[in-house]
N, C-alpha and C. Protein backbone atom coordinates (compact mmCIF):
# COMPACT_ATOMS: atom_id res chain seq x y z
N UNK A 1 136.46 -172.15 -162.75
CA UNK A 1 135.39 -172.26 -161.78
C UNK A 1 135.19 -173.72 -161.41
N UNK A 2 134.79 -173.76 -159.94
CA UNK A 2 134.97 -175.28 -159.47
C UNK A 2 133.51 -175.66 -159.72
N UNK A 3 133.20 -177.44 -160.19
CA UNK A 3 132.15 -177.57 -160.66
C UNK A 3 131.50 -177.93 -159.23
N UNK A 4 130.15 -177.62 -159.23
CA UNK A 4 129.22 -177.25 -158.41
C UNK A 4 128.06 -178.48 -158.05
N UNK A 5 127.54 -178.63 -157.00
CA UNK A 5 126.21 -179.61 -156.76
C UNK A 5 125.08 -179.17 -157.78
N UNK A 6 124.63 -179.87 -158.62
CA UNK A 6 123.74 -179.76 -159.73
C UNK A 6 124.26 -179.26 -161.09
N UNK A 7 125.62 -179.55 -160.90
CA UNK A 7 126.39 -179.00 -162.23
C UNK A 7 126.15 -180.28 -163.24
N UNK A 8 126.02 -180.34 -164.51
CA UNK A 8 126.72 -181.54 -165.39
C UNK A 8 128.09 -181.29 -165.28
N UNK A 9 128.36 -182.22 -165.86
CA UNK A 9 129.68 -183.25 -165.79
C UNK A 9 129.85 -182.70 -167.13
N UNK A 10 131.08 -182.11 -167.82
CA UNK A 10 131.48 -181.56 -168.75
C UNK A 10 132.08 -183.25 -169.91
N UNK A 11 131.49 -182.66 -171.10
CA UNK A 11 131.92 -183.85 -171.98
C UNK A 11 133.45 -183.95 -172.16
N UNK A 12 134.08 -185.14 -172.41
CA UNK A 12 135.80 -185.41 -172.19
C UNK A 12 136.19 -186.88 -172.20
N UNK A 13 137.25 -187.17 -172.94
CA UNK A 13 137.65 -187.90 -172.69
C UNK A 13 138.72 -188.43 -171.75
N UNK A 14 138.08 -189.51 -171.70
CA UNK A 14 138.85 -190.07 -170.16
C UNK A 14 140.12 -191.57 -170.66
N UNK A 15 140.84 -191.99 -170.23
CA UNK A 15 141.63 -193.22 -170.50
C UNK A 15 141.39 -194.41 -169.86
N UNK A 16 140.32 -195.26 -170.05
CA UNK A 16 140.20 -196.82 -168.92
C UNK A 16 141.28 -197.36 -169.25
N UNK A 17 141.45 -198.22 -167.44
CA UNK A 17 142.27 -199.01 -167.74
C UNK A 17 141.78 -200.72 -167.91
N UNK A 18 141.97 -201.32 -169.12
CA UNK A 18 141.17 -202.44 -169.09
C UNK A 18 142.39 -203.68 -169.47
N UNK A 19 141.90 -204.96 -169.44
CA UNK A 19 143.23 -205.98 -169.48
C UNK A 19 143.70 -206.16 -170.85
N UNK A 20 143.37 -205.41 -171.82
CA UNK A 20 143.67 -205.17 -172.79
C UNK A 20 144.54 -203.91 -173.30
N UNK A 21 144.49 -203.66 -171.87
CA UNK A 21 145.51 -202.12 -172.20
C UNK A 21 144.25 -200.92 -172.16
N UNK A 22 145.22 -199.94 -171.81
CA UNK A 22 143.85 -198.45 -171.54
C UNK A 22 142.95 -198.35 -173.08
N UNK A 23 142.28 -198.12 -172.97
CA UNK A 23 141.13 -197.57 -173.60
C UNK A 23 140.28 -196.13 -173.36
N UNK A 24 140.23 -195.71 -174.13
CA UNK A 24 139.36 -194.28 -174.29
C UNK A 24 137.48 -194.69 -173.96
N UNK A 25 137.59 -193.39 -173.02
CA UNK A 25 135.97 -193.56 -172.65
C UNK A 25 135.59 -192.18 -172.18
N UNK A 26 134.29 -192.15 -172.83
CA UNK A 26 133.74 -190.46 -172.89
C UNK A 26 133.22 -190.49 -171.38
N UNK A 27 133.11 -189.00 -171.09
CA UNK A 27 132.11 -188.78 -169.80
C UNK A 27 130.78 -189.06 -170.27
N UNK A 28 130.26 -189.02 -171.17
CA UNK A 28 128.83 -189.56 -171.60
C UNK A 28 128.82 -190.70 -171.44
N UNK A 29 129.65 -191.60 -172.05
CA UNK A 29 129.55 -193.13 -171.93
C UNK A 29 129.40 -193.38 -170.04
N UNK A 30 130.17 -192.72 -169.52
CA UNK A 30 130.85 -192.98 -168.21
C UNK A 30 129.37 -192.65 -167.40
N UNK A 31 129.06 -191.62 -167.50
CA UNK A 31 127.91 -190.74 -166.29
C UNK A 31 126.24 -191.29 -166.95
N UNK A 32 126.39 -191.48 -168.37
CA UNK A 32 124.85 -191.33 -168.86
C UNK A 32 124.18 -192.47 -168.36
N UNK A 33 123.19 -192.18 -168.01
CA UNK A 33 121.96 -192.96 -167.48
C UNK A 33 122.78 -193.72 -166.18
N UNK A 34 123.61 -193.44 -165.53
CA UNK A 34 124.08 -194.44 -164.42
C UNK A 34 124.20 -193.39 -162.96
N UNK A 35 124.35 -194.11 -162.24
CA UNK A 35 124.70 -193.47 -160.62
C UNK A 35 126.37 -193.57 -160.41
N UNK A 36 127.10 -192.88 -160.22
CA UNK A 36 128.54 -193.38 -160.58
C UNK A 36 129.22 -192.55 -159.06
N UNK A 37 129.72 -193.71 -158.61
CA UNK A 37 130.62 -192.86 -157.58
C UNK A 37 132.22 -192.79 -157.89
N UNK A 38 131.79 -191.64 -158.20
CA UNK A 38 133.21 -190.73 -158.48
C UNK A 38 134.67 -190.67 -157.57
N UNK A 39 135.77 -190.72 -157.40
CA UNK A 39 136.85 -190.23 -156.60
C UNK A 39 138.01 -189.83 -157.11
N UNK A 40 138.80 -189.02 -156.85
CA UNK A 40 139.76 -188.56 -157.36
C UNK A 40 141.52 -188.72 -156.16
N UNK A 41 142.40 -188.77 -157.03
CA UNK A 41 143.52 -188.96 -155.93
C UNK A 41 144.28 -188.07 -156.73
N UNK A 42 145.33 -187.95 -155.70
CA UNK A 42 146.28 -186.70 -156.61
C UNK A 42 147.50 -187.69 -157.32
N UNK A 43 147.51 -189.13 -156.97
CA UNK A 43 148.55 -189.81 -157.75
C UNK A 43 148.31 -191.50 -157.56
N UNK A 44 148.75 -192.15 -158.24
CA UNK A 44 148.22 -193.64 -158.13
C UNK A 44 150.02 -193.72 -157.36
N UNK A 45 149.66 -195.13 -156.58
CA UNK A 45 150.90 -195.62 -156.19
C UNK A 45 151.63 -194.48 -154.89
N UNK A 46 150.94 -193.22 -154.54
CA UNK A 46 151.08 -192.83 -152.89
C UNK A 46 150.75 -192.87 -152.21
N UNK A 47 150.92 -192.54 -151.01
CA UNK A 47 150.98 -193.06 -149.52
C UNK A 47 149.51 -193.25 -149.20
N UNK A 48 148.81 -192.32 -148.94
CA UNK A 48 147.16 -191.90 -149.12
C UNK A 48 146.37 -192.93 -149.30
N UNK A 49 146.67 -192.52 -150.98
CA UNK A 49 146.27 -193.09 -152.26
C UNK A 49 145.90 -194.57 -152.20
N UNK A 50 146.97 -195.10 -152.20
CA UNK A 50 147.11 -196.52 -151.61
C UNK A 50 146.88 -197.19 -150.49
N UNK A 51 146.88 -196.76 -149.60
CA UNK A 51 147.05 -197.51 -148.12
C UNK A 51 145.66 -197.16 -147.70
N UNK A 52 144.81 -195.94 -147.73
CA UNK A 52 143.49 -195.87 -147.59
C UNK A 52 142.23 -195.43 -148.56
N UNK A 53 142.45 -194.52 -149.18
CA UNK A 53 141.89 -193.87 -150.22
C UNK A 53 141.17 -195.25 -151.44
N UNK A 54 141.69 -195.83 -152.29
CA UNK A 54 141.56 -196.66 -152.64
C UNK A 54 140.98 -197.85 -152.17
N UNK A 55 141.69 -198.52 -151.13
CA UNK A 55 141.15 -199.69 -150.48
C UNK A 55 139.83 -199.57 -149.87
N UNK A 56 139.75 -198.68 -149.12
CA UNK A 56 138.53 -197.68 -148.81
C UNK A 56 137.09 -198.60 -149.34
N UNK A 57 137.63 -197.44 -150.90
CA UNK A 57 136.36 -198.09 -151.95
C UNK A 57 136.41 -199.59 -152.62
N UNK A 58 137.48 -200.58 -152.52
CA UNK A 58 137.60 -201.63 -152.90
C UNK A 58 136.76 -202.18 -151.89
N UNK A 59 137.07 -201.77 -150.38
CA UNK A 59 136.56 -202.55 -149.18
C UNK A 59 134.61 -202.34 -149.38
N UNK A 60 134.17 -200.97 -149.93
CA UNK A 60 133.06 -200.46 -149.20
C UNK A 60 132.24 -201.04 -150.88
N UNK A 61 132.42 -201.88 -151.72
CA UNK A 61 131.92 -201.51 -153.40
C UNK A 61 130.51 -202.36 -153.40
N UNK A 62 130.45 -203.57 -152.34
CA UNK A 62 129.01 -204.09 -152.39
C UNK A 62 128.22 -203.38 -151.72
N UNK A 63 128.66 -202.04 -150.47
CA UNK A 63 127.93 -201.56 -149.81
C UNK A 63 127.05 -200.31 -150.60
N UNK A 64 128.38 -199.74 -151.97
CA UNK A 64 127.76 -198.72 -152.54
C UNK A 64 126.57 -198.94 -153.37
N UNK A 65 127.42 -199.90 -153.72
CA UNK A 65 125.94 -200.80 -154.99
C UNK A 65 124.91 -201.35 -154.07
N UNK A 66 124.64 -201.19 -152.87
CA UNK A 66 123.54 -201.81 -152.45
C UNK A 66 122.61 -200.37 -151.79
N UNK A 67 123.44 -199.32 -152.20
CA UNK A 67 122.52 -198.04 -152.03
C UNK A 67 122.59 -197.49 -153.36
N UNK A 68 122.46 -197.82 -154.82
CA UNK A 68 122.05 -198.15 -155.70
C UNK A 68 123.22 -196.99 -157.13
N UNK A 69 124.22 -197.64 -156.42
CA UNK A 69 125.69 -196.94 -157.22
C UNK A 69 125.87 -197.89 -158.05
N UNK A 70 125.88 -197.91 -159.52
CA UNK A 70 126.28 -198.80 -160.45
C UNK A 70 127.21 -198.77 -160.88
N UNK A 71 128.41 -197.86 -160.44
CA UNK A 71 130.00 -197.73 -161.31
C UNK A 71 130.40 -196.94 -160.18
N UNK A 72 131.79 -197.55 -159.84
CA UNK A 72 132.81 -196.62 -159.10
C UNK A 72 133.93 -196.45 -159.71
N UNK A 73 134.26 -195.10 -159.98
CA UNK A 73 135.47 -194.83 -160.50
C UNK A 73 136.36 -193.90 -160.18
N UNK A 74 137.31 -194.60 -160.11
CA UNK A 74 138.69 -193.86 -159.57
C UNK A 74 139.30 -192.97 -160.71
N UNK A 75 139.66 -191.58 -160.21
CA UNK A 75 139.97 -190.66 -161.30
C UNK A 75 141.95 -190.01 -160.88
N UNK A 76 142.46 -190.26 -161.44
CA UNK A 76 144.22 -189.62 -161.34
C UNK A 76 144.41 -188.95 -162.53
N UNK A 77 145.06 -187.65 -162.68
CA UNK A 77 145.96 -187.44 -163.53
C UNK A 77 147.47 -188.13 -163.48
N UNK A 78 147.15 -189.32 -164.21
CA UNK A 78 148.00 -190.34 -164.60
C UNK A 78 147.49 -190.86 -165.88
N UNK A 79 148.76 -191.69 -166.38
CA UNK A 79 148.46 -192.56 -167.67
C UNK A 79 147.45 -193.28 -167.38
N UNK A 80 147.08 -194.20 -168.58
CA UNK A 80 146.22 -195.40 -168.15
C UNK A 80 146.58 -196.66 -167.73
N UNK A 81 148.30 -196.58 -168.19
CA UNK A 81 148.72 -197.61 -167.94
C UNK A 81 149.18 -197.60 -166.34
N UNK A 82 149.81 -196.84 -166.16
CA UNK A 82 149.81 -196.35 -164.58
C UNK A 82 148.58 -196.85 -163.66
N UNK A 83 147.39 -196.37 -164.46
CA UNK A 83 146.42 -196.60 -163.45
C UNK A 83 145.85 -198.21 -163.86
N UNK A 84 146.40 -198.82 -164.76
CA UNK A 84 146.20 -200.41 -164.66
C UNK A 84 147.00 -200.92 -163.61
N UNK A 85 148.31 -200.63 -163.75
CA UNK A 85 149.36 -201.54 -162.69
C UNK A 85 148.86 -201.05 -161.56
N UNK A 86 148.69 -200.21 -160.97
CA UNK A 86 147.82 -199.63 -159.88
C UNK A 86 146.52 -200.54 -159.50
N UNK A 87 146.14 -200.75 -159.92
CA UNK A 87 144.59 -201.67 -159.60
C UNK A 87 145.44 -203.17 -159.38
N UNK A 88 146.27 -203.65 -160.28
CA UNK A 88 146.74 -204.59 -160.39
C UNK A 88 147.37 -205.17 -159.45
N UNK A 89 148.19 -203.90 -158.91
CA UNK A 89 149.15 -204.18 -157.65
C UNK A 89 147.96 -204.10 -156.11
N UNK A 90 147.05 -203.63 -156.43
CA UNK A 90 146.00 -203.46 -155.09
C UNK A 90 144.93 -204.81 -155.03
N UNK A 91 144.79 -205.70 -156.33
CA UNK A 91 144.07 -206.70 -156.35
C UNK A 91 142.64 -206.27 -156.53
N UNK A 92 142.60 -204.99 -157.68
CA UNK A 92 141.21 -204.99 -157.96
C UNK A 92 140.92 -205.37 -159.30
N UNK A 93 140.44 -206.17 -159.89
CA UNK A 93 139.44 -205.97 -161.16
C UNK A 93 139.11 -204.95 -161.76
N UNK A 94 139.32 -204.78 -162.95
CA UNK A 94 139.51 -203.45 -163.51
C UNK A 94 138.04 -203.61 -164.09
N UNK A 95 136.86 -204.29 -163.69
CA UNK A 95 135.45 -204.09 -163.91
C UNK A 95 134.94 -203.98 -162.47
N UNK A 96 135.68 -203.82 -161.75
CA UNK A 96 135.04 -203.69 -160.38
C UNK A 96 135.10 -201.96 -159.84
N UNK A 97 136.71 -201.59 -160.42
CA UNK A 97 136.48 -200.11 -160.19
C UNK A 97 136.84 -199.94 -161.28
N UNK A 98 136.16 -199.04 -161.86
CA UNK A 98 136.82 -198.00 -163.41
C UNK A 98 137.99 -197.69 -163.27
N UNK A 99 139.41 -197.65 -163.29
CA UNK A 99 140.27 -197.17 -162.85
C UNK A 99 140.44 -195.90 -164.16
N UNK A 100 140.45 -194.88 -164.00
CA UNK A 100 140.35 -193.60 -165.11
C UNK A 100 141.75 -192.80 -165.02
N UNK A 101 142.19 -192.92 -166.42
CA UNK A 101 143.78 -192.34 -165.86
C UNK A 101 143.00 -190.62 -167.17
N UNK A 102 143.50 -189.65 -166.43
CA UNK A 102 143.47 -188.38 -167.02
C UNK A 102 144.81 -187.73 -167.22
N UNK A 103 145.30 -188.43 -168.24
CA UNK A 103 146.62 -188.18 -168.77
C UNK A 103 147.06 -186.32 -168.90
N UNK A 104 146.63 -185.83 -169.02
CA UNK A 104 146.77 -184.56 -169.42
C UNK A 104 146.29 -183.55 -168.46
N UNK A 105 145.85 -184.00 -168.08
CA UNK A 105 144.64 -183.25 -166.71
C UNK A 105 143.97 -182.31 -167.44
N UNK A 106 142.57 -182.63 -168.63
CA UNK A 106 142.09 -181.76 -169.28
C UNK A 106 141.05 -181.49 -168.35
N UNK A 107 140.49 -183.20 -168.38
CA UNK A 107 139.45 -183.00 -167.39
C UNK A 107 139.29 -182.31 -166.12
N UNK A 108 140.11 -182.49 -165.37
CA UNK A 108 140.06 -182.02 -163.88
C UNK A 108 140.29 -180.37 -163.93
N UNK A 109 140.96 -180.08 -165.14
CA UNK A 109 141.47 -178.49 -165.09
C UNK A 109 139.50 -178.22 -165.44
N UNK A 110 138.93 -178.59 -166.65
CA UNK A 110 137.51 -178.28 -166.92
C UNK A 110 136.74 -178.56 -165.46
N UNK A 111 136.86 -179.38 -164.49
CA UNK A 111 135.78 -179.33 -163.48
C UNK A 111 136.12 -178.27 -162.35
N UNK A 112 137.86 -178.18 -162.42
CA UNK A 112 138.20 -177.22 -161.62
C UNK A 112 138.85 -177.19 -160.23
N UNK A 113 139.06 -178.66 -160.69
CA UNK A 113 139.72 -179.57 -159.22
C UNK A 113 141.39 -180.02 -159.50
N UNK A 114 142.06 -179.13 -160.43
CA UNK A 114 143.61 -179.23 -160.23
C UNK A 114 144.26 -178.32 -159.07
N UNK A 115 145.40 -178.87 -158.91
CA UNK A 115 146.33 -178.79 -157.92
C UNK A 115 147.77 -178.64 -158.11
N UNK A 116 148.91 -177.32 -158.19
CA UNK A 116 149.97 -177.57 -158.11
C UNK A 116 150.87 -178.33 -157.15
N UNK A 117 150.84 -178.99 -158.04
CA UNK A 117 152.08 -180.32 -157.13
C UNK A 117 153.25 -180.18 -157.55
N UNK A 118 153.59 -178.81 -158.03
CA UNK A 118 155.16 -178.98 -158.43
C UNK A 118 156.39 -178.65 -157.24
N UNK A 119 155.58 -178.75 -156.20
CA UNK A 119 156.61 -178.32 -154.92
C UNK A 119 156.75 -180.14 -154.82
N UNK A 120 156.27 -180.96 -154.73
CA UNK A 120 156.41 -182.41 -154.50
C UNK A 120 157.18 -183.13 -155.65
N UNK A 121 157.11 -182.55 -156.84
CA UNK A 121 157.68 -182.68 -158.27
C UNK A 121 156.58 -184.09 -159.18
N UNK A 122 155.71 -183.40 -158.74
CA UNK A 122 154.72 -184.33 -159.67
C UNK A 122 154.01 -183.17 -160.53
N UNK A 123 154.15 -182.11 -160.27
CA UNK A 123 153.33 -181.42 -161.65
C UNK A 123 152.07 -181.11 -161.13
N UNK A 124 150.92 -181.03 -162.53
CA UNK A 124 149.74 -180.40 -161.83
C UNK A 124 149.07 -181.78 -162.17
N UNK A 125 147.99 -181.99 -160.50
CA UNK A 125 147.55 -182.90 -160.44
C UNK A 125 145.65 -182.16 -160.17
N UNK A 126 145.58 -183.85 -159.93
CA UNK A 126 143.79 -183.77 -158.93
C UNK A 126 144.09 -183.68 -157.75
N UNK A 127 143.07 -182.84 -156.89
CA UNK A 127 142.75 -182.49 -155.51
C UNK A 127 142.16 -184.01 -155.30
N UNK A 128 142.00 -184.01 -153.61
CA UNK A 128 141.45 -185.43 -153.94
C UNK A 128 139.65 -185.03 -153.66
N UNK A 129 139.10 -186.31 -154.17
CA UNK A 129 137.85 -185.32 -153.80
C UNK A 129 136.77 -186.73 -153.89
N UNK A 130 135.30 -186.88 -153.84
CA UNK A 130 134.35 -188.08 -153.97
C UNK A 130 133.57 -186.95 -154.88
N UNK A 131 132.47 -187.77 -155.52
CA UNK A 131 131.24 -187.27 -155.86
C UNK A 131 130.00 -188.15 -156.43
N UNK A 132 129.49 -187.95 -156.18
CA UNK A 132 128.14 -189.10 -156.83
C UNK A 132 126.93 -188.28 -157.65
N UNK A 133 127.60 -188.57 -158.83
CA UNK A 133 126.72 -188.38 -160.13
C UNK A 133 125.65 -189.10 -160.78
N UNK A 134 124.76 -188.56 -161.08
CA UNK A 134 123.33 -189.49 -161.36
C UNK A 134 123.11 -188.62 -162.85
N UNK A 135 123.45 -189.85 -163.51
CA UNK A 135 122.59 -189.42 -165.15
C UNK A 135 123.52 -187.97 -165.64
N UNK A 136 125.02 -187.69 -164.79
CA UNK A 136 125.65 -186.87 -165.30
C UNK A 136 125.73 -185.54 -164.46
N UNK A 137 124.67 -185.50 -164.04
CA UNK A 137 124.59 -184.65 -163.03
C UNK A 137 125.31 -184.65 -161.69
N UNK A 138 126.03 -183.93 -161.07
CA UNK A 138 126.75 -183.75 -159.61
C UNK A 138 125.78 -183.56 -158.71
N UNK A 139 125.57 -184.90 -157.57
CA UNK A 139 124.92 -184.92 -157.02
C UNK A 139 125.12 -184.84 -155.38
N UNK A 140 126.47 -185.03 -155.27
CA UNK A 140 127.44 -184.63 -154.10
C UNK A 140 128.40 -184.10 -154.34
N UNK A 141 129.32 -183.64 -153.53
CA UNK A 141 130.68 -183.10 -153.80
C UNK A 141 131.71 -183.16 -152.55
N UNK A 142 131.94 -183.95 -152.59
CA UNK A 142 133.69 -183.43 -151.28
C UNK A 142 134.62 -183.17 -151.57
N UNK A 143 134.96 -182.06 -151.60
CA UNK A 143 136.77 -181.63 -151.85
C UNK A 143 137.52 -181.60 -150.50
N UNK A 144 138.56 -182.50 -150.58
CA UNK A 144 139.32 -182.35 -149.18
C UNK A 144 139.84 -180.59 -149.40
N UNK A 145 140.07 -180.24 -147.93
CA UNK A 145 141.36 -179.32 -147.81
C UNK A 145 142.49 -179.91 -148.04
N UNK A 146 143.61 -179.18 -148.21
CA UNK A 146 145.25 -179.33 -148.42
C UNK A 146 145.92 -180.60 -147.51
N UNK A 147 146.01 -181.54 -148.13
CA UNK A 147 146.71 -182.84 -147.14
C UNK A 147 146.08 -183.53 -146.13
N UNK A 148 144.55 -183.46 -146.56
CA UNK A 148 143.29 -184.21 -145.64
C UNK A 148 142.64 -185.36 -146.39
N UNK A 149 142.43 -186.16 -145.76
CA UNK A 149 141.54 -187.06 -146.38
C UNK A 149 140.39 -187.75 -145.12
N UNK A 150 139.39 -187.25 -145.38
CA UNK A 150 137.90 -187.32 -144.55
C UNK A 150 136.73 -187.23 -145.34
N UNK A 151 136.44 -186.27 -146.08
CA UNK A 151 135.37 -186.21 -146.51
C UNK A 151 135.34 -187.14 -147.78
N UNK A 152 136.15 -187.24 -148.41
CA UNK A 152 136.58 -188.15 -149.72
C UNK A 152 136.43 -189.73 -149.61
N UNK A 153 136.33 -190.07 -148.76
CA UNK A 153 136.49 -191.60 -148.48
C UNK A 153 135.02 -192.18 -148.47
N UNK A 154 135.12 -193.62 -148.54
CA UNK A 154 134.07 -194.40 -149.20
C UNK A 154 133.24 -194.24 -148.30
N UNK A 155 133.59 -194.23 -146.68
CA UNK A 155 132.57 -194.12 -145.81
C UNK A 155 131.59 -193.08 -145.67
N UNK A 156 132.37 -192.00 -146.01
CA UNK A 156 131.81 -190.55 -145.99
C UNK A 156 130.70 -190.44 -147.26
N UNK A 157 130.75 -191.14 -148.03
CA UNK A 157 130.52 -190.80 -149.56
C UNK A 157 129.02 -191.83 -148.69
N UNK A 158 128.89 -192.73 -148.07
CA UNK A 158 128.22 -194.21 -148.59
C UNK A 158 126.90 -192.89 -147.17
N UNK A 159 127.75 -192.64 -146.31
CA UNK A 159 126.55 -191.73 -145.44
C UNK A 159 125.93 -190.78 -146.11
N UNK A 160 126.31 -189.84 -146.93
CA UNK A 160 125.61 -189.25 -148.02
C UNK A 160 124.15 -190.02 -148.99
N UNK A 161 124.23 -191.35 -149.02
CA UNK A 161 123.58 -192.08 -149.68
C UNK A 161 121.96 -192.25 -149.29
C-alpha cells in the first residue's frame, strides 16, 4: 500500500552519505521534530536525475528553508557510496542535501513507491516522487507518472509551501 497524506513515515534505516564515508541514519533521527523535504529519483548519476531533478533542489535550498524546511533529502535505491560521488560530482555539500542511499530498497518497498526497472537493467528501484514531512508525518505527496518529471521538482514542492 502506497503511503498516504497524513501517513507516518515508517521506522528504517537509511545510509547517509557523509565525508567520512556513508553512515547509517534512522527515519526517526531523519523526520523527528523537523520539516524535511523529501525527494526520490529512480537512480543517482541519470539523465533526469542529474541534469534537473537534483539541481532543481540544489538551485531552490535557500528558498525552501526560507518557507521553513530544515533538511532536504535526496532518497535513491543506491549505495551510499554511490550517492556520495553523486553529490560530489554535482558540487553539493553533503550537509546541504542529505544525500540518502537505500541500498536494498527496504524502505521505498515499506512506503510503497518501488518500481520495476528491470526492463532498463537497473532492478527494482524508487518512483520518483517529492514530499514534505513535518515531525514524521506526510504532509505532501507527488508521485510522478511513468517517465514524467513535474510534480516532483523543487518548484512544484516550494508552491505547495
Amino acid at each position: 500500500m502506497t503511503i498516504q497524506i497524513g501517513d507516518r513515515i515508517p521506522s528504517a534505516t537509511l545510509t547517509r552519505a557523509t565525508d567520512d564515508g556513508p553512515k547509517p541514519i534512522t527515519t526517526d533521527e531523519l523526520f523527528g521534530g523537523k520539516t524535511v523535504a523529501l525527494f526520490a529519483v529512480p537512480g543517482a548519476f541519470t539523465p533526469t536525475c542529474s541534469a534537473r531533478h537534483l539541481p532543481g533542489f540544489k538551485d531552490h535550498r535557500s528558498d525552501l528553508s526560507a518557507k521553513g524546511v530544515d533538511t532536504i533529502a535526496c532518497l535513491s535505491v543506491n549505495d551510499g557510496f554511490v550517492m556520495g560521488a553523486w553529490a560530489d560530482s554535482q558540487g553539493i555539500g553533503k550537509d546541504d542535501i542529505l544525500m540518502l542511499g537505500d541500498g536494498n530498497g527496504d524502505f521505498t518497498r515499506q512506503i510503497g513507491l518501488s518500481m520495476d526497472a528491470k526492463g532498463f537493467g537497473m532492478g527494482e528501484r524508487s518512483q520518483r516522487y517529492s514530499m514534505i514531512v513535518k515531525d514524521g508525518v506526510v504532509e505532501q505527496l507527488n508521485v510522478e507518472q511513468g517517465g514524467e518529471f513535474k510534480v516532483s521538482s523543487a518548484e512544484h514542492l516550494l508552491g505547495q509551501l
